[in-house]
PDB file of N, CA and C in Angstrom:
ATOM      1  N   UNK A   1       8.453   7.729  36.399  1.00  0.00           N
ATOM      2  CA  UNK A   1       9.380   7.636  37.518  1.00  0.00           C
ATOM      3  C   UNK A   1       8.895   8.546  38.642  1.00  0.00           C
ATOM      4  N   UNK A   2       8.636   8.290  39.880  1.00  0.00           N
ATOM      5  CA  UNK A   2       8.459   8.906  41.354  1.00  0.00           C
ATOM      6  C   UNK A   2       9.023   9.565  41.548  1.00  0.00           C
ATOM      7  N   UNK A   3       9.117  10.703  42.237  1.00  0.00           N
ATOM      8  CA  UNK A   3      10.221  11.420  42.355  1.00  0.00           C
ATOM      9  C   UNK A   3      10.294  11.587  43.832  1.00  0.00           C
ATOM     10  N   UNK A   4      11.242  11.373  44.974  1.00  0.00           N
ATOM     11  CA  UNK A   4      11.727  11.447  45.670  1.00  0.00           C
ATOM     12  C   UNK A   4      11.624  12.490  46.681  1.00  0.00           C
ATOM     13  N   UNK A   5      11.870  12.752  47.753  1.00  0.00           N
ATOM     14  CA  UNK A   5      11.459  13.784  48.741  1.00  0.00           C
ATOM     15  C   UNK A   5      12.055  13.577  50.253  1.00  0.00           C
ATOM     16  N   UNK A   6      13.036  14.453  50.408  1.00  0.00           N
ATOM     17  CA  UNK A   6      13.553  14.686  51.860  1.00  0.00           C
ATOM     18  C   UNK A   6      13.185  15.606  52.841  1.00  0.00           C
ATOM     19  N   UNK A   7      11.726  15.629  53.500  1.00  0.00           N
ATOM     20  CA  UNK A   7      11.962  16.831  54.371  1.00  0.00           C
ATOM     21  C   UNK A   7      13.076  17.189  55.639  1.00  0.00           C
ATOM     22  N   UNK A   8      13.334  18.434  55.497  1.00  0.00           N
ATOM     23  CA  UNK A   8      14.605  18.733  56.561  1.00  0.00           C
ATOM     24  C   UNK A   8      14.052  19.826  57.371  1.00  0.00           C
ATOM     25  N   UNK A   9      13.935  19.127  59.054  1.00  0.00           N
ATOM     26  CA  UNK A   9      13.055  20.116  59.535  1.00  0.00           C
ATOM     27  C   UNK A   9      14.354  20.682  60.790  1.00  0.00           C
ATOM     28  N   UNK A  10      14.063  21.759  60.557  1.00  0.00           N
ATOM     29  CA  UNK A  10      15.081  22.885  61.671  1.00  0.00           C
ATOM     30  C   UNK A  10      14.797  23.326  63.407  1.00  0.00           C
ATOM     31  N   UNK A  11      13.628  23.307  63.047  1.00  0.00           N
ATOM     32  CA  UNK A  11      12.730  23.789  63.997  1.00  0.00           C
ATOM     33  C   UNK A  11      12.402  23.361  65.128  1.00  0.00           C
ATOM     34  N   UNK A  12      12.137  23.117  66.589  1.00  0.00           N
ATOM     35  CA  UNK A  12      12.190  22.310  67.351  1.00  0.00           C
ATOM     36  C   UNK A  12      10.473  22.363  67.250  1.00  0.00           C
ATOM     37  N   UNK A  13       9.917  21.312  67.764  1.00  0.00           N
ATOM     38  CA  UNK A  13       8.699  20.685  67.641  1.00  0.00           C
ATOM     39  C   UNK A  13       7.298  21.647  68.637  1.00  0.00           C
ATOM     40  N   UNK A  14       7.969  21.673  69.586  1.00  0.00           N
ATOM     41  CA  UNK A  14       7.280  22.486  70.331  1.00  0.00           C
ATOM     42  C   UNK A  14       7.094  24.070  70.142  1.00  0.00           C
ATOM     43  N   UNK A  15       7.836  24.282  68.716  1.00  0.00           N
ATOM     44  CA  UNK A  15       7.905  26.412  68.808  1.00  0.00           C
ATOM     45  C   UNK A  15       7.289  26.436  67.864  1.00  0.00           C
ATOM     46  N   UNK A  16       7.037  25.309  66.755  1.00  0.00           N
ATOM     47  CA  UNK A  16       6.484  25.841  65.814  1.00  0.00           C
ATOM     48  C   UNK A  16       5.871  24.312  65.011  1.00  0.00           C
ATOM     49  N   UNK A  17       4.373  24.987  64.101  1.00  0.00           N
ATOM     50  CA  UNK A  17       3.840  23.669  63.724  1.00  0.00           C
ATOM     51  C   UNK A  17       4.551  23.197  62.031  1.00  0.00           C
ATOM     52  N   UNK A  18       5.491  23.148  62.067  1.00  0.00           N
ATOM     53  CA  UNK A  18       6.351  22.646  60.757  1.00  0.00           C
ATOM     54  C   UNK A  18       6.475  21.333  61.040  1.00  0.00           C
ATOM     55  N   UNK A  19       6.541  21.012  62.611  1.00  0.00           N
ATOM     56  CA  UNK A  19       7.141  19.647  62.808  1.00  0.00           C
ATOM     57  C   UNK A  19       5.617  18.425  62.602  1.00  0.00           C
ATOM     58  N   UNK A  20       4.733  18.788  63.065  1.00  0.00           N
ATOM     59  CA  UNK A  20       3.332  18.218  63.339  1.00  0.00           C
ATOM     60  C   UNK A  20       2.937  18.626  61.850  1.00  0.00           C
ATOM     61  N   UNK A  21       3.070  19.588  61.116  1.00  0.00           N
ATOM     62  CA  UNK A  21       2.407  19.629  59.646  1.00  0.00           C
ATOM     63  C   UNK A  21       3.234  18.520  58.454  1.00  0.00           C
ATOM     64  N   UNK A  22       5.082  18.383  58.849  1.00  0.00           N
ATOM     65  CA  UNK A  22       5.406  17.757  57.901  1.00  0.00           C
ATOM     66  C   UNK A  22       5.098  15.924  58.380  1.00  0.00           C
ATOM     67  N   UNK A  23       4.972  15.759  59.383  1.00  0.00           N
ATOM     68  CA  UNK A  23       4.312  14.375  59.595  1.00  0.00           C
ATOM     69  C   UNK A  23       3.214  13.986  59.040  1.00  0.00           C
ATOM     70  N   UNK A  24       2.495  15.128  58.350  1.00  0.00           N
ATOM     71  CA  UNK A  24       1.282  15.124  58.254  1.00  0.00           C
ATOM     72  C   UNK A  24       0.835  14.881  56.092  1.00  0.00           C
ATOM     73  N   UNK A  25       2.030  15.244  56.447  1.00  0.00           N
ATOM     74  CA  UNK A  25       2.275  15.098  54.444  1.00  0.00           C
ATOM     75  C   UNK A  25       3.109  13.969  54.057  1.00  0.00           C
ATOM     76  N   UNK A  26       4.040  14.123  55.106  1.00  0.00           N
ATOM     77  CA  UNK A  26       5.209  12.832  54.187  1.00  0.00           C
ATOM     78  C   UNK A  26       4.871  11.421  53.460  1.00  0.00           C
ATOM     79  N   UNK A  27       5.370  10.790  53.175  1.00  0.00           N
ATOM     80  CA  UNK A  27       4.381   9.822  52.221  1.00  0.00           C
ATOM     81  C   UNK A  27       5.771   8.874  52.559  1.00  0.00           C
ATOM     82  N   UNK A  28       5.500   8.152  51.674  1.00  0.00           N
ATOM     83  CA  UNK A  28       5.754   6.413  51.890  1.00  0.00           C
ATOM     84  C   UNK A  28       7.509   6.789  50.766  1.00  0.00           C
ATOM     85  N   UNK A  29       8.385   6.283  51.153  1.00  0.00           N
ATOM     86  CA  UNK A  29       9.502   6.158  50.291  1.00  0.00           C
ATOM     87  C   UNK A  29      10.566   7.498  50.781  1.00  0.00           C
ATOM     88  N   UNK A  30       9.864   8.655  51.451  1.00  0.00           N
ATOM     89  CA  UNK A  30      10.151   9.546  52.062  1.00  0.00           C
ATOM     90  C   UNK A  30      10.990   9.665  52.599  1.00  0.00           C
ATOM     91  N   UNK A  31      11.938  10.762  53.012  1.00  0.00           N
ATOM     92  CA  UNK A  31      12.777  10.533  54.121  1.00  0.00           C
ATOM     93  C   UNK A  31      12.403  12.134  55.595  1.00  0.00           C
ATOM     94  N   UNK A  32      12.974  12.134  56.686  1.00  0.00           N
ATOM     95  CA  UNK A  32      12.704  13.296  56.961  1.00  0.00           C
ATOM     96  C   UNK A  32      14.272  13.003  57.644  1.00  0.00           C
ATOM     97  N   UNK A  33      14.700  14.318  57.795  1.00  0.00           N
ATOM     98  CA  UNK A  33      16.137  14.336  58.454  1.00  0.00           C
ATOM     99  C   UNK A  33      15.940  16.084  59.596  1.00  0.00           C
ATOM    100  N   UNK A  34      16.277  15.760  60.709  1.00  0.00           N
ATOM    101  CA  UNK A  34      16.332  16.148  61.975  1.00  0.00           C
ATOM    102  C   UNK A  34      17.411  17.325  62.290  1.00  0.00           C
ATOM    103  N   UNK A  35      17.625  18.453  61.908  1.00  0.00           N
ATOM    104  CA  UNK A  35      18.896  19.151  62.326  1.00  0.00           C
ATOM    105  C   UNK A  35      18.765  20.358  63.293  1.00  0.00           C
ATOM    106  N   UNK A  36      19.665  20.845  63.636  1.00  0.00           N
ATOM    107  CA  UNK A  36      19.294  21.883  64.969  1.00  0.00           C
ATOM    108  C   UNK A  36      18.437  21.769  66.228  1.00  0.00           C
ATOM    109  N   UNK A  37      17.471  22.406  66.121  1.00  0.00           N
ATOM    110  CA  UNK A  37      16.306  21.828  67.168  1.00  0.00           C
ATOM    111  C   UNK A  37      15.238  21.182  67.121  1.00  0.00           C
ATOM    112  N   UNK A  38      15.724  21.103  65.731  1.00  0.00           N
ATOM    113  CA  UNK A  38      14.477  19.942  65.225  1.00  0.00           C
ATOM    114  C   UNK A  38      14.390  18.024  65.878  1.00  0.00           C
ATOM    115  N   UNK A  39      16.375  18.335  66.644  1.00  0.00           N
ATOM    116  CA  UNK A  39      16.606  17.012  67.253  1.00  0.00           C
ATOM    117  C   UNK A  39      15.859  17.043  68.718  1.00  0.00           C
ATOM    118  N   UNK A  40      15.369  18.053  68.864  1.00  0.00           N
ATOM    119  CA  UNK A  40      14.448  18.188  70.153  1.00  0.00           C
ATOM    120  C   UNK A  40      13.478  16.783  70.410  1.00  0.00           C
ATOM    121  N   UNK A  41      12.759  16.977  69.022  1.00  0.00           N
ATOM    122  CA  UNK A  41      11.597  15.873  68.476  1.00  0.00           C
ATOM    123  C   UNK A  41      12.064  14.112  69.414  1.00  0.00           C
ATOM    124  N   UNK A  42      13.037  13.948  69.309  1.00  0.00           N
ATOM    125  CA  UNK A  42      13.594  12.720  69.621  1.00  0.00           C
ATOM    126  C   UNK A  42      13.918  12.843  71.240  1.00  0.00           C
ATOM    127  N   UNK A  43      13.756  13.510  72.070  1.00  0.00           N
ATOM    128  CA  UNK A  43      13.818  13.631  73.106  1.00  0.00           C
ATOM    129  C   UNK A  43      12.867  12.607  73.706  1.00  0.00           C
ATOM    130  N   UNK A  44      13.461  11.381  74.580  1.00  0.00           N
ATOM    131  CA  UNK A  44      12.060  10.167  74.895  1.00  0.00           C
ATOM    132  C   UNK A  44      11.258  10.637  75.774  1.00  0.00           C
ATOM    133  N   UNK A  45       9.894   9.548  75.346  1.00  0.00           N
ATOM    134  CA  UNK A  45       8.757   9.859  76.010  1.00  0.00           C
ATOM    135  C   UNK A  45       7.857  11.279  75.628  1.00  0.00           C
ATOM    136  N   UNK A  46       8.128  11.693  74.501  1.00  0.00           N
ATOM    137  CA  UNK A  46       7.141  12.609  73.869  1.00  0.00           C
ATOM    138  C   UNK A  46       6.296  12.463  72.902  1.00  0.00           C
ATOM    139  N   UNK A  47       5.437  13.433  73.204  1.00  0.00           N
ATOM    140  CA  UNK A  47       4.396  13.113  71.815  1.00  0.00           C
ATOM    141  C   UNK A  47       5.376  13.079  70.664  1.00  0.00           C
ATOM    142  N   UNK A  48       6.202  13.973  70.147  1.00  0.00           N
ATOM    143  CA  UNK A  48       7.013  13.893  68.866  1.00  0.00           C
ATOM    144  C   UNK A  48       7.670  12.445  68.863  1.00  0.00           C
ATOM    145  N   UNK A  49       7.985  12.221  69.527  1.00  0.00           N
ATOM    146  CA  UNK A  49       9.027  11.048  69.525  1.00  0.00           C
ATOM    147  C   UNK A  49       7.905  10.083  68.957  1.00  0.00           C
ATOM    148  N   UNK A  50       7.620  10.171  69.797  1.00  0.00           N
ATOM    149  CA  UNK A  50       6.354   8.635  69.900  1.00  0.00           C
ATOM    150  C   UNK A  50       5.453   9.029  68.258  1.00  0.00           C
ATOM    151  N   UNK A  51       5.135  10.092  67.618  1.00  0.00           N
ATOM    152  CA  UNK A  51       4.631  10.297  66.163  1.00  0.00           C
ATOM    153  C   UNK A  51       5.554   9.831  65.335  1.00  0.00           C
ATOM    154  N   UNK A  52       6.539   9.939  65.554  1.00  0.00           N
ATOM    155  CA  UNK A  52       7.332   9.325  64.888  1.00  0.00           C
ATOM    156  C   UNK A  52       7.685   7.733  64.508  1.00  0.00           C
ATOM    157  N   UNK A  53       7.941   7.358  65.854  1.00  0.00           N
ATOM    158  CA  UNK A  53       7.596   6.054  65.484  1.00  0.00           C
ATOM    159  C   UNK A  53       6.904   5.284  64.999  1.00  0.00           C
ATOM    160  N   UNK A  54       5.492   6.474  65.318  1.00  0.00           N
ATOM    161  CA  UNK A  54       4.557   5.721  64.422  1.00  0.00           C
ATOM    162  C   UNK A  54       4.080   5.734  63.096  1.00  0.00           C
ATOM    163  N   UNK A  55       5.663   6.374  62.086  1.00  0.00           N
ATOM    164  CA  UNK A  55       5.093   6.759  60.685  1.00  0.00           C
ATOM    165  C   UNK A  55       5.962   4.841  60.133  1.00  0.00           C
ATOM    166  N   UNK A  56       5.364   4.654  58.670  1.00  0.00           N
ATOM    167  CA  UNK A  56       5.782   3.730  58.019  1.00  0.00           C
ATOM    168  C   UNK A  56       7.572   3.500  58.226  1.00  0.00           C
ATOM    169  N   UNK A  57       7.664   2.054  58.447  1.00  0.00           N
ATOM    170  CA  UNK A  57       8.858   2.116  58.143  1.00  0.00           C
ATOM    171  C   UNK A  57      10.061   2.412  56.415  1.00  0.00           C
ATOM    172  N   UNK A  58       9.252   2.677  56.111  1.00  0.00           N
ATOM    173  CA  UNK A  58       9.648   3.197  54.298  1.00  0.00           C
ATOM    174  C   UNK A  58      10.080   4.611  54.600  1.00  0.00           C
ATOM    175  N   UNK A  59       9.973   5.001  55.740  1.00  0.00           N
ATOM    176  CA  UNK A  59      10.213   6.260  56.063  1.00  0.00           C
ATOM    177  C   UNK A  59      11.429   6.287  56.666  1.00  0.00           C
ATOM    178  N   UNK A  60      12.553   6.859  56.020  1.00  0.00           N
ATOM    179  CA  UNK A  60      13.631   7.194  56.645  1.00  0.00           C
ATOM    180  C   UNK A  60      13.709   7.990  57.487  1.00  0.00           C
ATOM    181  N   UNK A  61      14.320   8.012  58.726  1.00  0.00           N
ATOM    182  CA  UNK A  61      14.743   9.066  59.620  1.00  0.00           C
ATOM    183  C   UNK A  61      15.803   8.922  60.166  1.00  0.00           C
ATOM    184  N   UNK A  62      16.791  10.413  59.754  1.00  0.00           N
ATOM    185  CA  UNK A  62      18.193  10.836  59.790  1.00  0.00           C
ATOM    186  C   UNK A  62      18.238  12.009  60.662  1.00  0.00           C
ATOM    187  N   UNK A  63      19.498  12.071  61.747  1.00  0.00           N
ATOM    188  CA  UNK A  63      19.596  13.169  62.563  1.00  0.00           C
ATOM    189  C   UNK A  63      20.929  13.576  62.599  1.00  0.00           C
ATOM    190  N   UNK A  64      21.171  14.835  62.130  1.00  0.00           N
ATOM    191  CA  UNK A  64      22.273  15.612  62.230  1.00  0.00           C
ATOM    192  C   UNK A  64      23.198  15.474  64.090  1.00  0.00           C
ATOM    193  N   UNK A  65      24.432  13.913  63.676  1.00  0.00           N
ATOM    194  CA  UNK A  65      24.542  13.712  65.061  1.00  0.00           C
ATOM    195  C   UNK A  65      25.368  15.114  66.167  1.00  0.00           C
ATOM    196  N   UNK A  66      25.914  15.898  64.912  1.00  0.00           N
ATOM    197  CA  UNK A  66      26.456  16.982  65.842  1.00  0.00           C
ATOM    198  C   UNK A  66      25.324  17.822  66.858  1.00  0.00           C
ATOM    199  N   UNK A  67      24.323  18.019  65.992  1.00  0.00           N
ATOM    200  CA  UNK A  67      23.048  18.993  66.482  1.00  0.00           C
ATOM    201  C   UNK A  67      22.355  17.957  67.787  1.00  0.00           C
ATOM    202  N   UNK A  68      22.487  16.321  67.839  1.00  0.00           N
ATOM    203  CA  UNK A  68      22.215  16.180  68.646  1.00  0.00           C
ATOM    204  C   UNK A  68      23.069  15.863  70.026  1.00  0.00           C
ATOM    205  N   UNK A  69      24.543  15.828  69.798  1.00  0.00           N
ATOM    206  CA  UNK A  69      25.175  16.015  71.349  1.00  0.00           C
ATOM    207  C   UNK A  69      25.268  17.295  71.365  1.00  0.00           C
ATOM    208  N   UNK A  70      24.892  18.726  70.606  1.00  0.00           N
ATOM    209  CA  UNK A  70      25.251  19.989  71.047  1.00  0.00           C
ATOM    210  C   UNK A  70      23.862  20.175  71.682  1.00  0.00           C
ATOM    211  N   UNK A  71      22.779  19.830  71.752  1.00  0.00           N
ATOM    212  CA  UNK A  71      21.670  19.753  72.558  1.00  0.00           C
ATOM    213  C   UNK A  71      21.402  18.669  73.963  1.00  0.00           C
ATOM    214  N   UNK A  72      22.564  18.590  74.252  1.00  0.00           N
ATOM    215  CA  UNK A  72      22.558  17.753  74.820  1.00  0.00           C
ATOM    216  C   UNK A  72      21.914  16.162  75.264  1.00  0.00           C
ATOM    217  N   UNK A  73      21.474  15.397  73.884  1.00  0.00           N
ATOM    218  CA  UNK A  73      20.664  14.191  74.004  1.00  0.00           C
ATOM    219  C   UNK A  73      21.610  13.279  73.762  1.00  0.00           C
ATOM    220  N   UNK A  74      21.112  12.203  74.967  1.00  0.00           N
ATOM    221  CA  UNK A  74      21.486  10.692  74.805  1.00  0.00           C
ATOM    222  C   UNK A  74      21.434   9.995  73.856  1.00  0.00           C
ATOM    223  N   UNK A  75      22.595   9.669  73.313  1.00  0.00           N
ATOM    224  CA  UNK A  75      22.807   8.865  71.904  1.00  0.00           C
ATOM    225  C   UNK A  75      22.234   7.378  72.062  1.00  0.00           C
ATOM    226  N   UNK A  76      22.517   6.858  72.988  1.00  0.00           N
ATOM    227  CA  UNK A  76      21.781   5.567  73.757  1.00  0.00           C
ATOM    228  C   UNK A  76      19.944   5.625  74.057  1.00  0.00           C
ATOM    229  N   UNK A  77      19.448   6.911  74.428  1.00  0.00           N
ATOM    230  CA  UNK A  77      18.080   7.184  73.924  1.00  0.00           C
ATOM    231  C   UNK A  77      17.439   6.882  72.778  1.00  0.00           C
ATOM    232  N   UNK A  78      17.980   7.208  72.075  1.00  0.00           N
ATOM    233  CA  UNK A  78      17.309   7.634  70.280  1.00  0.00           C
ATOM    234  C   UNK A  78      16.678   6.083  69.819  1.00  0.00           C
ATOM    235  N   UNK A  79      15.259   6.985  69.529  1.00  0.00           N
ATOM    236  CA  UNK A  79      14.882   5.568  68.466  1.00  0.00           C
ATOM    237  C   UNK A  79      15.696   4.839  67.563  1.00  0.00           C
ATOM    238  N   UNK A  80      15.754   3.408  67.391  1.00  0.00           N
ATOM    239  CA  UNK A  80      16.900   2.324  66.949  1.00  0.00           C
ATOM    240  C   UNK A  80      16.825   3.106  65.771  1.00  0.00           C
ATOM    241  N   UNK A  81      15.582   3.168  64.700  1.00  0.00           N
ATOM    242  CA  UNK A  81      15.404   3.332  63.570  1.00  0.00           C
ATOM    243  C   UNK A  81      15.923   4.877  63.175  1.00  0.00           C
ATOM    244  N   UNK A  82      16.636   5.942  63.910  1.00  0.00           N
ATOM    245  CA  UNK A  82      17.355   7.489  63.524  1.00  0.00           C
ATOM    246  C   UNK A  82      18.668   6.830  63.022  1.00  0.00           C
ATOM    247  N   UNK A  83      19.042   7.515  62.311  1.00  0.00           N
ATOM    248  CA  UNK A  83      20.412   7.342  61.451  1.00  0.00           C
ATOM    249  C   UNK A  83      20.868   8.450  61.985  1.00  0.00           C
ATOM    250  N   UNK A  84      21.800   7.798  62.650  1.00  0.00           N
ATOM    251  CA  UNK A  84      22.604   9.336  63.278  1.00  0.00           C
ATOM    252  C   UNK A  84      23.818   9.559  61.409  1.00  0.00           C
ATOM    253  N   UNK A  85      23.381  10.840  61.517  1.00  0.00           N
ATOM    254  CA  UNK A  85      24.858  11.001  59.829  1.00  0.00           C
ATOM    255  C   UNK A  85      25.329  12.540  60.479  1.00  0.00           C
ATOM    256  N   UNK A  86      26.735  13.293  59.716  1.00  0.00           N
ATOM    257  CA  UNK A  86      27.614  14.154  59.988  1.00  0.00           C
ATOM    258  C   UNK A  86      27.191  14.560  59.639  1.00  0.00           C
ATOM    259  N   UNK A  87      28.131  15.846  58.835  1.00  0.00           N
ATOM    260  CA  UNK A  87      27.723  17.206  57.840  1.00  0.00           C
ATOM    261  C   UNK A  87      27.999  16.580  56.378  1.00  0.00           C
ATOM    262  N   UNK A  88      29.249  15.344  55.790  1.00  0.00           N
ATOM    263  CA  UNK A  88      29.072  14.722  54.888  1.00  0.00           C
ATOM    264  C   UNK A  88      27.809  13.998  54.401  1.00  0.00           C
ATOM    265  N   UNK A  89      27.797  13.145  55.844  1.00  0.00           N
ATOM    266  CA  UNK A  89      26.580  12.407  55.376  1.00  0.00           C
ATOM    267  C   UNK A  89      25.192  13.013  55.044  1.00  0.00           C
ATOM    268  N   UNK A  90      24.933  14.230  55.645  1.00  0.00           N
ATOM    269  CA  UNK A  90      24.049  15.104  55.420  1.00  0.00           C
ATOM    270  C   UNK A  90      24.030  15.313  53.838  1.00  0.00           C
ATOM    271  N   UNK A  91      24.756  15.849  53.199  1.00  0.00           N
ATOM    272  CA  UNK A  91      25.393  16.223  51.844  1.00  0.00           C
ATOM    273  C   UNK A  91      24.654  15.134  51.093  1.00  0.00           C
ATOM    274  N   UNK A  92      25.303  13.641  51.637  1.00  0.00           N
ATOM    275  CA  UNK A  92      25.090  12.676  50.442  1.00  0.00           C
ATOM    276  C   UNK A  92      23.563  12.307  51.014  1.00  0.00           C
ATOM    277  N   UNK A  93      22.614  12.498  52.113  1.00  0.00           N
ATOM    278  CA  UNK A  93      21.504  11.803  52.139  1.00  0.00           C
ATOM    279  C   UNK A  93      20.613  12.964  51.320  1.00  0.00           C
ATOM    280  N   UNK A  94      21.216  14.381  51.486  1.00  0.00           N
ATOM    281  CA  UNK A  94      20.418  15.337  50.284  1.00  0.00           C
ATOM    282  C   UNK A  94      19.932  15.027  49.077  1.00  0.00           C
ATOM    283  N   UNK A  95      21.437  13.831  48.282  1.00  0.00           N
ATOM    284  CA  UNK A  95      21.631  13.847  46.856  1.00  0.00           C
ATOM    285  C   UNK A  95      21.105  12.644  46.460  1.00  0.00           C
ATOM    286  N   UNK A  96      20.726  12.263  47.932  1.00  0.00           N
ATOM    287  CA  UNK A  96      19.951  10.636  47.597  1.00  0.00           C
ATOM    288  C   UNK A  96      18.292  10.953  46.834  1.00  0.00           C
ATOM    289  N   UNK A  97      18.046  12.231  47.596  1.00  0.00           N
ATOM    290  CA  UNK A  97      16.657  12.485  47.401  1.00  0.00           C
ATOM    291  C   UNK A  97      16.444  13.458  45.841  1.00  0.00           C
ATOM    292  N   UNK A  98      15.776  13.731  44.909  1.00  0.00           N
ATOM    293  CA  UNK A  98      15.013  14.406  43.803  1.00  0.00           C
ATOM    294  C   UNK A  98      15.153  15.906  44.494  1.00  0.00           C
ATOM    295  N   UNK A  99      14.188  15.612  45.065  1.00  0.00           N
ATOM    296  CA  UNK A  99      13.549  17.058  46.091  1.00  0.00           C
ATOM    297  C   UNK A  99      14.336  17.390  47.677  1.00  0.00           C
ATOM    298  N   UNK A 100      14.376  18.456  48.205  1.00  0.00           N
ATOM    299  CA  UNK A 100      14.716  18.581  49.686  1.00  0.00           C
ATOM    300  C   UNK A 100      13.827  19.623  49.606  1.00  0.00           C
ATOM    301  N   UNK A 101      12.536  19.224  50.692  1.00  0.00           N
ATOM    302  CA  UNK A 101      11.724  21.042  51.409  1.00  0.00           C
ATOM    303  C   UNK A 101      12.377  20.724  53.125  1.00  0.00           C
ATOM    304  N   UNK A 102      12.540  22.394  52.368  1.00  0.00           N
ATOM    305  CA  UNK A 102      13.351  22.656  54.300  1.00  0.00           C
ATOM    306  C   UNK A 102      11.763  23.345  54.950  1.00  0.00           C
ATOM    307  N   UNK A 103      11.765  22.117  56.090  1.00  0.00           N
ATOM    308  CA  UNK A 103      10.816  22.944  57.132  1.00  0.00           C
ATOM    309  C   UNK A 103      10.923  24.200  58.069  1.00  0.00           C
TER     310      UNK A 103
END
């Protein structure tokens, strides 16, 4: 049996290389989920944004929607494919995964 893997990155993309290193590992079945300033990443028309899109679609991507109107981003922006989830849904996309590494 595979075992499962959520990275959860905190960090905003531009302060530190957690965001560009975990793109760089994630694998296929994966998920990565977006919280604090890590919702920076999704800001359009950036290199982050645009890396993103270009990982497999087997790749889940979830964004903590509070962290992204307290940063002020357009919900109407966001790549189709972000799952905007709460602080519940956060909880249950944790328990979906085996593993969680916090970036």
């Amino acid at each position: 049996m595979r075992s499962t893997l959520l990275h959860l990155l905190r960090h905003a993309p531009q302060d530190d290389t957690h965001f560009a290193s975990s793109l760089r590992v994630i694998g296929p079945e994966q998920g990565l989920l977006l919280i604090e300033d890590a919702v920076y990443a999704l800001l359009p028309r950036t290199s982050a944004v645009n890396a993103m899109q270009l990982l497999p679609a087997s790749i889940k991507l979830f964004a903590l929607e509070s962290d992204v109107l307290a940063r002020g981003l357009a919900i109407d922006d966001l790549p189709a494919r972000v799952k905007l989830i709460d602080y519940p849904g956060m909880v249950e996309i944790c328990t979906l995964y085996d593993k969680v590494l916090s970036w």
